[in-house]
PDB file of N, CA and C in Angstrom:
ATOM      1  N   UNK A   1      94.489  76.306  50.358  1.00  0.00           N
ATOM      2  CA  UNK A   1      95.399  76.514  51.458  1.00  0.00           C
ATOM      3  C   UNK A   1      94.990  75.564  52.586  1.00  0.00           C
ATOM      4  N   UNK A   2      95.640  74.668  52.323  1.00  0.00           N
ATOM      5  CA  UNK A   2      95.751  73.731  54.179  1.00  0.00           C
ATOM      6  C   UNK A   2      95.614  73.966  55.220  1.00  0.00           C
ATOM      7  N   UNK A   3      96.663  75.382  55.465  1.00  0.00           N
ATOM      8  CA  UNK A   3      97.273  75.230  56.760  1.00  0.00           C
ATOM      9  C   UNK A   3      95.998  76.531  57.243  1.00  0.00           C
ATOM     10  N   UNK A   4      95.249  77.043  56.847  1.00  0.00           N
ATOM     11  CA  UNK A   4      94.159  78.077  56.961  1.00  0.00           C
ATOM     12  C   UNK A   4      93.486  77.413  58.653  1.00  0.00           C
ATOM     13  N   UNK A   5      93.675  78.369  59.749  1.00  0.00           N
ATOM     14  CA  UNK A   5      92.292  77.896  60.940  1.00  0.00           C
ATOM     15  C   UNK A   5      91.771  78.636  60.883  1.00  0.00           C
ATOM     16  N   UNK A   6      91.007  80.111  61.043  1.00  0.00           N
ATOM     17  CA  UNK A   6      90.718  80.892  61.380  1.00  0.00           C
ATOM     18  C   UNK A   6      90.840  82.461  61.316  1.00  0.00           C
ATOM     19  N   UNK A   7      90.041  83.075  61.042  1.00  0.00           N
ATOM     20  CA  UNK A   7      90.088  84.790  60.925  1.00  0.00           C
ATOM     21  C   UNK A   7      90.814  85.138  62.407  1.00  0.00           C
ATOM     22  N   UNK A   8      90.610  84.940  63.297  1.00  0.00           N
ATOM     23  CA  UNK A   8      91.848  84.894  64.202  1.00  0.00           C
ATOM     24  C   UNK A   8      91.181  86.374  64.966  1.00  0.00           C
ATOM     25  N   UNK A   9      89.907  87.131  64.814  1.00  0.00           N
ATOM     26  CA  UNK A   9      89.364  88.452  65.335  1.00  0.00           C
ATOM     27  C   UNK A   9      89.099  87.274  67.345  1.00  0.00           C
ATOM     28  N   UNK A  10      88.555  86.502  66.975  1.00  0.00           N
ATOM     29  CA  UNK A  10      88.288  85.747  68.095  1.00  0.00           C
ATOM     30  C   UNK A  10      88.929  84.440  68.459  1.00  0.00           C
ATOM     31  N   UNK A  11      89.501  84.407  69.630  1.00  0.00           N
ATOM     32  CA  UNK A  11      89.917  82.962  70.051  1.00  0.00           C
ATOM     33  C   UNK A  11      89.859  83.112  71.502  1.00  0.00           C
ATOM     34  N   UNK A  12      89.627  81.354  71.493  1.00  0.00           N
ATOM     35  CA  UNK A  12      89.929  80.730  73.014  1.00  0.00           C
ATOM     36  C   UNK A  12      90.726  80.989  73.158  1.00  0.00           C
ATOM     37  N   UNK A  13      90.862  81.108  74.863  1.00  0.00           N
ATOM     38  CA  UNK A  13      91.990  80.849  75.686  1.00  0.00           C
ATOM     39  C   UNK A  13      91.591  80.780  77.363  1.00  0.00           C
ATOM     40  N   UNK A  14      93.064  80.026  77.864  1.00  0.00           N
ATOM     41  CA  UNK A  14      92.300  79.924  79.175  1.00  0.00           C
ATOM     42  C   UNK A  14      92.527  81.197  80.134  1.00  0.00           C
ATOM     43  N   UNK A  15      91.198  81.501  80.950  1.00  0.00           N
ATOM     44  CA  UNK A  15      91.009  82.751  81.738  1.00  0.00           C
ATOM     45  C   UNK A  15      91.856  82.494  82.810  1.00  0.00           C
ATOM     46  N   UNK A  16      93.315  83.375  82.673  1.00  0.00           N
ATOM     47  CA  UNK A  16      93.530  83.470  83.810  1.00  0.00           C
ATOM     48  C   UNK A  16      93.271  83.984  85.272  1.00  0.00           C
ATOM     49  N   UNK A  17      92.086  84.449  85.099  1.00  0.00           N
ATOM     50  CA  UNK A  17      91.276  84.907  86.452  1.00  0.00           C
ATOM     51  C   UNK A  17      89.791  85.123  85.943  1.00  0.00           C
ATOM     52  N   UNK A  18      88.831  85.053  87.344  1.00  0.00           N
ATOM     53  CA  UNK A  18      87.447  85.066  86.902  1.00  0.00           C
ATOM     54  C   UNK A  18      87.437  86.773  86.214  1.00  0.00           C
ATOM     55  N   UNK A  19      87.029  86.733  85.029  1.00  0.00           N
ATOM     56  CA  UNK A  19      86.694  87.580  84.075  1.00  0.00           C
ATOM     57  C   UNK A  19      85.290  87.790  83.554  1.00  0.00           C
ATOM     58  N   UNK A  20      84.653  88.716  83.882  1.00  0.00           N
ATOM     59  CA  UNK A  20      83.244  89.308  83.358  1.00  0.00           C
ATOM     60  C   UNK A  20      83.427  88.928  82.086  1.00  0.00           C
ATOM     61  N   UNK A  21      82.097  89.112  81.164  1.00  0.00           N
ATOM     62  CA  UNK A  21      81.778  89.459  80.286  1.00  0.00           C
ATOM     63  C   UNK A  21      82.513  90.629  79.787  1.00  0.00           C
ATOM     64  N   UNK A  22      83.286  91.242  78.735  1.00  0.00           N
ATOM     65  CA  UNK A  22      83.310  92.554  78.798  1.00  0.00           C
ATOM     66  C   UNK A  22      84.949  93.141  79.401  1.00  0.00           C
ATOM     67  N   UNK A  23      84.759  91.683  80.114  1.00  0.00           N
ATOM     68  CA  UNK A  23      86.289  92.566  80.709  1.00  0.00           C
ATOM     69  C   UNK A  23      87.934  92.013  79.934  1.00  0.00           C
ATOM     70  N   UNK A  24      88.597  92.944  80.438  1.00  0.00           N
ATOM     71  CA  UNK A  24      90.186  92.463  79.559  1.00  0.00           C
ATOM     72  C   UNK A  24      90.732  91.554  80.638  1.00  0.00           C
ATOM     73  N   UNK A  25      91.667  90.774  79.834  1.00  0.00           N
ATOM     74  CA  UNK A  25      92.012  89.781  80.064  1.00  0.00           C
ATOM     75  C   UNK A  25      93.710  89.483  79.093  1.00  0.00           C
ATOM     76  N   UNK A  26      94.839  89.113  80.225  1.00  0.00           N
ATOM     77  CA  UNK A  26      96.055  88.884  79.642  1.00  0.00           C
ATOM     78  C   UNK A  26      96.265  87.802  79.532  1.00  0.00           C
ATOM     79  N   UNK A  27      96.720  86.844  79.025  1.00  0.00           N
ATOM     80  CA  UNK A  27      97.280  85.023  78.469  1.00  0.00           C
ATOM     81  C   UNK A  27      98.583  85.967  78.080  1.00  0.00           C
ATOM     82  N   UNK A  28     100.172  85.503  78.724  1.00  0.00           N
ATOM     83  CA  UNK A  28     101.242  85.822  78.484  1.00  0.00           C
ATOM     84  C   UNK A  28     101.352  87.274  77.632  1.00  0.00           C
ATOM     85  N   UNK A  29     101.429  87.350  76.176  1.00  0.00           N
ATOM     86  CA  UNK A  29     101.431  88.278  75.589  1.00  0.00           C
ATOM     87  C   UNK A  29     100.292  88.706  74.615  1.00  0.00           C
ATOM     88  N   UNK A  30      99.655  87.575  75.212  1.00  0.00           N
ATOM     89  CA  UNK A  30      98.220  88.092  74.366  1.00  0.00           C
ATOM     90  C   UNK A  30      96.972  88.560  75.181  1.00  0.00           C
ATOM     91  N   UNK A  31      96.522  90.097  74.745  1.00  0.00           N
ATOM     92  CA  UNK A  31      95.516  90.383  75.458  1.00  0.00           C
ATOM     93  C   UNK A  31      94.268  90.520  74.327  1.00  0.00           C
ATOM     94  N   UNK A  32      92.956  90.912  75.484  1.00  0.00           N
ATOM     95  CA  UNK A  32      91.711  90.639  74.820  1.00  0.00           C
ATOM     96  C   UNK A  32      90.910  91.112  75.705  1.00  0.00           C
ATOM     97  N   UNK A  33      89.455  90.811  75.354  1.00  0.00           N
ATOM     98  CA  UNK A  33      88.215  90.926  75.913  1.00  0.00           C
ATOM     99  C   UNK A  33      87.100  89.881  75.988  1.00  0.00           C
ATOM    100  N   UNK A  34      86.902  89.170  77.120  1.00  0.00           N
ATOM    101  CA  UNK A  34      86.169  88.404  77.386  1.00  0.00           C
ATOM    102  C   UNK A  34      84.999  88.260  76.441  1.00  0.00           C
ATOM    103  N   UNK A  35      84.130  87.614  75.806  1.00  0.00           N
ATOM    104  CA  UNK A  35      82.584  87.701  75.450  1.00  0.00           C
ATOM    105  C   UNK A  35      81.712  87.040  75.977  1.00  0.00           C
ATOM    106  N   UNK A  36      82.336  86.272  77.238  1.00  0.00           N
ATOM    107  CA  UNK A  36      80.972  85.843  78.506  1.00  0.00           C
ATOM    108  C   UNK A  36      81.853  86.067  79.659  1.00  0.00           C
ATOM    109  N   UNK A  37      81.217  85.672  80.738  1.00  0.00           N
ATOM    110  CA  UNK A  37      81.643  85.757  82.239  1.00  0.00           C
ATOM    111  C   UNK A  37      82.821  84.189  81.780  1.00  0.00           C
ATOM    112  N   UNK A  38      84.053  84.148  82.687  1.00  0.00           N
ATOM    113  CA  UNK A  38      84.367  82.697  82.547  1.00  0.00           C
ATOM    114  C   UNK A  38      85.098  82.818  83.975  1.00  0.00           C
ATOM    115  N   UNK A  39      85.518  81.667  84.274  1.00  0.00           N
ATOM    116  CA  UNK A  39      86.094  81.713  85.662  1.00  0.00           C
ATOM    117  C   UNK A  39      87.611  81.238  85.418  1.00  0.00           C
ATOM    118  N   UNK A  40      88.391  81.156  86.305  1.00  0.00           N
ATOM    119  CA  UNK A  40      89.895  80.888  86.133  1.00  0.00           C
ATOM    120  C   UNK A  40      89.836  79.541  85.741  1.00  0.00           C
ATOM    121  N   UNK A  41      91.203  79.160  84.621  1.00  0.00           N
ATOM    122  CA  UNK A  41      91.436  78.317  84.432  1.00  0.00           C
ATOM    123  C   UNK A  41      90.538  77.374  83.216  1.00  0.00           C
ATOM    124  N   UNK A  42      89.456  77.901  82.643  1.00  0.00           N
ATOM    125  CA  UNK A  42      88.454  77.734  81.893  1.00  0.00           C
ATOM    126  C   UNK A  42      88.491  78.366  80.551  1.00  0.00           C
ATOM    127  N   UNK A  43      88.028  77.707  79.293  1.00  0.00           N
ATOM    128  CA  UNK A  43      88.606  78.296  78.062  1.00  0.00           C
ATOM    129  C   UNK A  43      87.468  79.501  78.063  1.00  0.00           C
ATOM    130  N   UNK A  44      87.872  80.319  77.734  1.00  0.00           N
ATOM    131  CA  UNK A  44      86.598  81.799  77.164  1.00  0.00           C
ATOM    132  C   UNK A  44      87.265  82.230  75.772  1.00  0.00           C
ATOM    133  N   UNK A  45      85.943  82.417  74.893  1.00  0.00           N
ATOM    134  CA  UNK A  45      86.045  83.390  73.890  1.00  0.00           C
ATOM    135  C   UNK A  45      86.983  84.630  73.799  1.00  0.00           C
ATOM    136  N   UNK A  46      87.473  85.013  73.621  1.00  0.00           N
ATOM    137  CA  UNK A  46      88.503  86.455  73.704  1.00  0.00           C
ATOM    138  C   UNK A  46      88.484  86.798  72.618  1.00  0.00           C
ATOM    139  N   UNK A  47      88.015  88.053  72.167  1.00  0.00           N
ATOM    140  CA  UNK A  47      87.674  88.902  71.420  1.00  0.00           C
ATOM    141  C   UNK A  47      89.052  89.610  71.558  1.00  0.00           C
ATOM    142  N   UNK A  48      90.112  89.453  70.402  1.00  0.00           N
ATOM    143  CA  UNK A  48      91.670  90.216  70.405  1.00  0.00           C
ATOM    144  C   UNK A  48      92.132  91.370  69.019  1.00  0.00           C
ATOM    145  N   UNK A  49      90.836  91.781  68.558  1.00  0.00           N
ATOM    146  CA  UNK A  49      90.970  92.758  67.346  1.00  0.00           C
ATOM    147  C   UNK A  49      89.418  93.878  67.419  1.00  0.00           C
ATOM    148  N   UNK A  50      89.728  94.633  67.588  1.00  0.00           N
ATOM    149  CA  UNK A  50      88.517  95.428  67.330  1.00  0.00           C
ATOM    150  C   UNK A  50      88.319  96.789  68.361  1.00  0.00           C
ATOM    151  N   UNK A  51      87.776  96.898  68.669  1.00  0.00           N
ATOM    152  CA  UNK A  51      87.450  99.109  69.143  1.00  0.00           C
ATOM    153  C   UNK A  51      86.327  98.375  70.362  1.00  0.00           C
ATOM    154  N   UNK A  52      87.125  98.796  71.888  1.00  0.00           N
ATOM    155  CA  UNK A  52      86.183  98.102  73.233  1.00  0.00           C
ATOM    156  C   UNK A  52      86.593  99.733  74.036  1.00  0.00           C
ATOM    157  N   UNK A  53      85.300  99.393  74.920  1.00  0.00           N
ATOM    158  CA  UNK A  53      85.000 100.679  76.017  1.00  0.00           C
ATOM    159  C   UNK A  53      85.969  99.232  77.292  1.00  0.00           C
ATOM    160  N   UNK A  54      87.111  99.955  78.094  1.00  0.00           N
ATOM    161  CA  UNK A  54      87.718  99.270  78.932  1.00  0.00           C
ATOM    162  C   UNK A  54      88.007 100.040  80.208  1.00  0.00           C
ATOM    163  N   UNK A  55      87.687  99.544  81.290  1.00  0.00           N
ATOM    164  CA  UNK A  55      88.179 100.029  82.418  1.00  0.00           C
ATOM    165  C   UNK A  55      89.358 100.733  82.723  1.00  0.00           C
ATOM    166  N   UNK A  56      89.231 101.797  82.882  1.00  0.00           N
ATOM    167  CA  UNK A  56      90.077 102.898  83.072  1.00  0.00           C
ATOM    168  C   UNK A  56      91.083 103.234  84.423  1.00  0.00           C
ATOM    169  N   UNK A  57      92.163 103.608  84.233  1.00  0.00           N
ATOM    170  CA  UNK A  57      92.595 103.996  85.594  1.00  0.00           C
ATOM    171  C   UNK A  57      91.569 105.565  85.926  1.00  0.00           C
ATOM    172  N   UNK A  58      90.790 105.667  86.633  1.00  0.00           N
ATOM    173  CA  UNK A  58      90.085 106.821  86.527  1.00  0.00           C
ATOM    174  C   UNK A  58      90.651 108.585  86.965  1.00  0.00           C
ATOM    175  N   UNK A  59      92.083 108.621  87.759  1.00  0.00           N
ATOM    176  CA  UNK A  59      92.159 109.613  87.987  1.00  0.00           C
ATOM    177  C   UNK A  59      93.709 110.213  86.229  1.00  0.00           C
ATOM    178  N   UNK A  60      93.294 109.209  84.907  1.00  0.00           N
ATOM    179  CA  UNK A  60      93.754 109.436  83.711  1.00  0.00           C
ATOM    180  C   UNK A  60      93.063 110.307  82.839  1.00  0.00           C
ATOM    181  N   UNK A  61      93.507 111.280  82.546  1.00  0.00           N
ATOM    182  CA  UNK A  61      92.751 111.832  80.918  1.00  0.00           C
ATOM    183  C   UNK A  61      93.335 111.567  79.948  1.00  0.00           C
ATOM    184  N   UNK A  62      92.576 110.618  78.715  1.00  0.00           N
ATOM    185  CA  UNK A  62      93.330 110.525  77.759  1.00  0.00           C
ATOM    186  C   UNK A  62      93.142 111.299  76.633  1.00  0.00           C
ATOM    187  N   UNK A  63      93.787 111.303  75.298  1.00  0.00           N
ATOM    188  CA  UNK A  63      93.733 112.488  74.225  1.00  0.00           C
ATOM    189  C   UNK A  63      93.681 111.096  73.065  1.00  0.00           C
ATOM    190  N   UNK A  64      93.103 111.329  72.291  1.00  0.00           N
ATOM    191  CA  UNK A  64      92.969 110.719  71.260  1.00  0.00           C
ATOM    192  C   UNK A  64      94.060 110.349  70.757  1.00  0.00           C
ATOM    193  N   UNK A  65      94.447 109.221  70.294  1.00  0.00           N
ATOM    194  CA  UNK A  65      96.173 108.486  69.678  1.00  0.00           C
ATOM    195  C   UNK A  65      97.015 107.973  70.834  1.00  0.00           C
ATOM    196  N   UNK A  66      96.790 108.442  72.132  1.00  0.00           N
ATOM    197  CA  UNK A  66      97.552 108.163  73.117  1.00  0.00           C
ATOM    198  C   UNK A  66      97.818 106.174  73.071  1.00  0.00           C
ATOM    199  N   UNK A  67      99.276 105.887  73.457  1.00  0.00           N
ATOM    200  CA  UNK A  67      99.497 104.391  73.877  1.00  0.00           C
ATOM    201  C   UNK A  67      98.484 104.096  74.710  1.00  0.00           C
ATOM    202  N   UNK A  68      97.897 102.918  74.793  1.00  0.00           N
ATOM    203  CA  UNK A  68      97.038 102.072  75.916  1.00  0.00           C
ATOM    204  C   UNK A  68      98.159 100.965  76.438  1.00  0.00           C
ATOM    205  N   UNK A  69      97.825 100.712  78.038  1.00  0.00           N
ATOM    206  CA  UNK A  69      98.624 100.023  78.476  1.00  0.00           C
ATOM    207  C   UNK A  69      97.901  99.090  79.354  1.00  0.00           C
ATOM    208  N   UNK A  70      97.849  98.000  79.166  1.00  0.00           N
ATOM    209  CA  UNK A  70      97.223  96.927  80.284  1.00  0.00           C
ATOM    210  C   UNK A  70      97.806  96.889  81.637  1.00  0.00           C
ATOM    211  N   UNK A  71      96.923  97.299  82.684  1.00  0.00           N
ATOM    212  CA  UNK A  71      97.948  96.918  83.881  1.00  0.00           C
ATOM    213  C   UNK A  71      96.970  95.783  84.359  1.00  0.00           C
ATOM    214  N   UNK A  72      97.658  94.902  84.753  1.00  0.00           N
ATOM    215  CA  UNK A  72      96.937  93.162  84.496  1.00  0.00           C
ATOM    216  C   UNK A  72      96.622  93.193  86.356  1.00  0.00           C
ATOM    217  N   UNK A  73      97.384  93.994  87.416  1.00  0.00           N
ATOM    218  CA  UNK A  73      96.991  93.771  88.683  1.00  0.00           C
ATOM    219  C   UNK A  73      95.719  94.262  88.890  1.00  0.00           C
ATOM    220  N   UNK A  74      95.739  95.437  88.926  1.00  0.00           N
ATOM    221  CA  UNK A  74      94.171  96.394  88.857  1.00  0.00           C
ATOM    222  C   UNK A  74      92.978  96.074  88.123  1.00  0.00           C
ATOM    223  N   UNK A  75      93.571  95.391  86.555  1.00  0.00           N
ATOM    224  CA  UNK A  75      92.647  95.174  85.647  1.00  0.00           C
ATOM    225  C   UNK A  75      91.856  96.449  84.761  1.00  0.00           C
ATOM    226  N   UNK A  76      92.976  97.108  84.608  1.00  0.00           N
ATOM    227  CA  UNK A  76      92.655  98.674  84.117  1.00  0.00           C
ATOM    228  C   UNK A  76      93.544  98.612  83.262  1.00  0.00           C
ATOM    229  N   UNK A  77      92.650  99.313  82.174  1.00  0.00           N
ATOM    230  CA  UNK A  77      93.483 100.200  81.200  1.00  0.00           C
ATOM    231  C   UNK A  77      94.539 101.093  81.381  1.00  0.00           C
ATOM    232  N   UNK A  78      95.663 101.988  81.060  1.00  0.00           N
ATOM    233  CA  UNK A  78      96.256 102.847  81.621  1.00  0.00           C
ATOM    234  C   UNK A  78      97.164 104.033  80.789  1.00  0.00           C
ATOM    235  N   UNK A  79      97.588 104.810  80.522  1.00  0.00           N
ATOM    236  CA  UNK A  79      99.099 105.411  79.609  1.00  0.00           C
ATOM    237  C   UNK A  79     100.065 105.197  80.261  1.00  0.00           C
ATOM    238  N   UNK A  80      99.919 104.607  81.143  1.00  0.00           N
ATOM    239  CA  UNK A  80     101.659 104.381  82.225  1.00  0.00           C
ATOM    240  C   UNK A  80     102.317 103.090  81.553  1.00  0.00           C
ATOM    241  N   UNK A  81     103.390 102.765  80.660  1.00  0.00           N
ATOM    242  CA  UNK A  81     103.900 102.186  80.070  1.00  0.00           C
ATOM    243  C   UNK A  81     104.736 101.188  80.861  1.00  0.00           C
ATOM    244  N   UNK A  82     105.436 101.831  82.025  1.00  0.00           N
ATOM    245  CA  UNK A  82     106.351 101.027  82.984  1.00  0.00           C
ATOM    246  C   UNK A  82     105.271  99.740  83.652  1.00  0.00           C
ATOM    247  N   UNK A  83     106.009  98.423  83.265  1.00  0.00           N
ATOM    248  CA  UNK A  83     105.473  97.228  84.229  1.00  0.00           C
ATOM    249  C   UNK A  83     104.009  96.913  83.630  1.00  0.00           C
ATOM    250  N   UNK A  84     103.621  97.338  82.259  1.00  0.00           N
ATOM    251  CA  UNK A  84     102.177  97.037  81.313  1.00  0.00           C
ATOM    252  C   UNK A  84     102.774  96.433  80.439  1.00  0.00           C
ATOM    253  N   UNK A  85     101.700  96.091  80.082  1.00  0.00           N
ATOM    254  CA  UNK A  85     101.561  95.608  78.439  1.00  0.00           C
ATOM    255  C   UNK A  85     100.599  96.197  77.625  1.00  0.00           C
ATOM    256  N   UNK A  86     101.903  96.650  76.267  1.00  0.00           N
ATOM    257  CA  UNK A  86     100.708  97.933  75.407  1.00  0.00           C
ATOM    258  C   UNK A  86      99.613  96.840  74.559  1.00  0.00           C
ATOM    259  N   UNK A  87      98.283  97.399  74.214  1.00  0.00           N
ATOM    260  CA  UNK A  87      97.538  97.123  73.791  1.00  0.00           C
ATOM    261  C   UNK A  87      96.344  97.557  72.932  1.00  0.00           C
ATOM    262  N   UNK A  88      97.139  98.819  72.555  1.00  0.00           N
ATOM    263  CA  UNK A  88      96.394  99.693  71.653  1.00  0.00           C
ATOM    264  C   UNK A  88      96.683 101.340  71.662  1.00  0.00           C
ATOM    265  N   UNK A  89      95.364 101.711  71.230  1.00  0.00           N
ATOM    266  CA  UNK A  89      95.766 103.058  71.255  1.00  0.00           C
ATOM    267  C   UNK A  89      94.020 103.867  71.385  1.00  0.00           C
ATOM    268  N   UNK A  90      93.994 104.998  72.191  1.00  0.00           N
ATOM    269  CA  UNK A  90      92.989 105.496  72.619  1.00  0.00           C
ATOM    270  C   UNK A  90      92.023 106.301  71.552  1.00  0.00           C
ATOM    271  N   UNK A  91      90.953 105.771  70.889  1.00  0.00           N
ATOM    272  CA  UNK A  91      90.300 106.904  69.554  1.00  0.00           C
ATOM    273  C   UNK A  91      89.221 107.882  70.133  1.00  0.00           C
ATOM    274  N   UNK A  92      89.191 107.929  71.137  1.00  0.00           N
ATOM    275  CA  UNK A  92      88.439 109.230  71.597  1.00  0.00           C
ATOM    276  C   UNK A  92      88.863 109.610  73.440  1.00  0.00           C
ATOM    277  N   UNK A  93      88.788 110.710  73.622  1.00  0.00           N
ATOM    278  CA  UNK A  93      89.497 111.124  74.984  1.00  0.00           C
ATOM    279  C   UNK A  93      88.820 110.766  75.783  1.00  0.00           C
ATOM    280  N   UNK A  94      89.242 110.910  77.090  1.00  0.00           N
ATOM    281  CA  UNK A  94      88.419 110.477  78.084  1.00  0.00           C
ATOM    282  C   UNK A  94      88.751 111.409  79.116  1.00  0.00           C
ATOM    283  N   UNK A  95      87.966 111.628  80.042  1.00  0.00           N
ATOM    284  CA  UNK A  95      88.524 112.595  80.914  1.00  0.00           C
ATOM    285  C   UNK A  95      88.757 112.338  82.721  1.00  0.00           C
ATOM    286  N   UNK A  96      89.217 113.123  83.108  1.00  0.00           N
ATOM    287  CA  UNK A  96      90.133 112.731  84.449  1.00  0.00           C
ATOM    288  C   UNK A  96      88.834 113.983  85.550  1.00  0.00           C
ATOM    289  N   UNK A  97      88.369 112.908  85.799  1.00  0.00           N
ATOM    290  CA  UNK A  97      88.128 111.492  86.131  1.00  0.00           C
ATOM    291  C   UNK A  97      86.958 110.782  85.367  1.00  0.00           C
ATOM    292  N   UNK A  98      86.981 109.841  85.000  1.00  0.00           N
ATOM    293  CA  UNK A  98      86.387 108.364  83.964  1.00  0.00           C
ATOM    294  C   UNK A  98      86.774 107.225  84.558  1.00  0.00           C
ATOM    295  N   UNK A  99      85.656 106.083  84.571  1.00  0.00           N
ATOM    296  CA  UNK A  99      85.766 105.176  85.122  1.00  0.00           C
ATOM    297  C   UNK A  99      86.476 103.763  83.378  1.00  0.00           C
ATOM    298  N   UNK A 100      85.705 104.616  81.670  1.00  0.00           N
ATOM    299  CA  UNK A 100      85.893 103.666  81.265  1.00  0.00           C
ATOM    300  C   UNK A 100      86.708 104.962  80.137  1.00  0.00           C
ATOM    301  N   UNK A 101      87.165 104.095  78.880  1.00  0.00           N
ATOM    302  CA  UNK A 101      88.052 104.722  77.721  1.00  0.00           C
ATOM    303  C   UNK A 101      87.781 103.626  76.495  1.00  0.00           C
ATOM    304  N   UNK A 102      87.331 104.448  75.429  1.00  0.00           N
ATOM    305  CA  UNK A 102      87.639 103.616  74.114  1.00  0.00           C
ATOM    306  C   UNK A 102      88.996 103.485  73.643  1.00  0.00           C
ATOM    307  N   UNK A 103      89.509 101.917  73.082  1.00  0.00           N
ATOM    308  CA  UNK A 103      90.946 101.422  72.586  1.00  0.00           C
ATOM    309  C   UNK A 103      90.459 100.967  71.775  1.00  0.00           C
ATOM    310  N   UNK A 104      91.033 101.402  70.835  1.00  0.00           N
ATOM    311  CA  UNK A 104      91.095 100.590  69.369  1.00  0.00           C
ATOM    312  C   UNK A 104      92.443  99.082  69.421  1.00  0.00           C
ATOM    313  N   UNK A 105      92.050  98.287  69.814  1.00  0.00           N
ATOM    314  CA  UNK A 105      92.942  96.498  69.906  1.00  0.00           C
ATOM    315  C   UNK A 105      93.534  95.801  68.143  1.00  0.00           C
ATOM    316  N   UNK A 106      94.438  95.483  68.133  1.00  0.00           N
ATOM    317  CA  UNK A 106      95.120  95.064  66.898  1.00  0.00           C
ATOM    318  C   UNK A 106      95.328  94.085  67.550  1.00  0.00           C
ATOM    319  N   UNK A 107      95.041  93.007  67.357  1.00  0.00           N
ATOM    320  CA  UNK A 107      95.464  91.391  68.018  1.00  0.00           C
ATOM    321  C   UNK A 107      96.480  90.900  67.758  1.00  0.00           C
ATOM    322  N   UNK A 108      97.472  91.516  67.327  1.00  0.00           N
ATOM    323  CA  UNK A 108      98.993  90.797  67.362  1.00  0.00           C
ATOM    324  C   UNK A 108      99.608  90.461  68.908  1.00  0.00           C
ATOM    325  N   UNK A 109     100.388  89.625  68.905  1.00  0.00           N
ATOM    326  CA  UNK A 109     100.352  89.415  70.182  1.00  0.00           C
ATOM    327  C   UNK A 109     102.100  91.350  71.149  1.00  0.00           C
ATOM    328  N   UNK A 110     101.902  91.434  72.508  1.00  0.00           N
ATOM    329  CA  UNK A 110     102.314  92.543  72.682  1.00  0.00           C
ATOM    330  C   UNK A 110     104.050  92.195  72.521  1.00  0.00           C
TER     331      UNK A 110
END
């Protein structure tokens, strides 16, 4: 197979804002998780398939299966669907109040 690049669990892209290590991160319809600090405008690793602890809207409780929703201003996770982008789905609850929440991420783009 030729046209083969990549397992595709990880890719560059450029950070649209300075992004921790660790933290999520939106490129149009593709979201992810940083795997170093990078600053705006700079390519970073993005980790876009796999089960991450993510910043939470904290006054949320979630229930296991619940939608995850990126809200890209705050930089929080969320269940509020209006004006996000979904990005998974929650595999263990979290409670109100929590600062972080496990998402299980499928890297297709949203």
């Amino acid at each position: 197979m030729k046209n083969y690049v990549q397992p595709g669990n990880v890719v560059s892209l450029p950070a649209p804002y300075d992004v921790p290590s660790g933290g999520g991160l939106l490129v149009g319809a593709l979201f992810g998780v940083a795997t170093v600090d990078a600053t705006t405008g700079n390519p970073v690793e993005t980790a876009v398939d796999g089960v991450f602890d993510l910043a939470k809207v904290p006054a949320q409780a979630w229930t296991v299966g619940v939608k995850i929703y990126w809200a890209d201003g705050p930089k929080q996770a969320t269940t509020t669907a209006t004006g996000n982008t979904l990005i998974g789905a929650a595999i263990a609850s979290a409670a109100n109040p929590s600062e972080s929440g496990r998402v299980r991420r499928k890297g297709a783009a949203a």
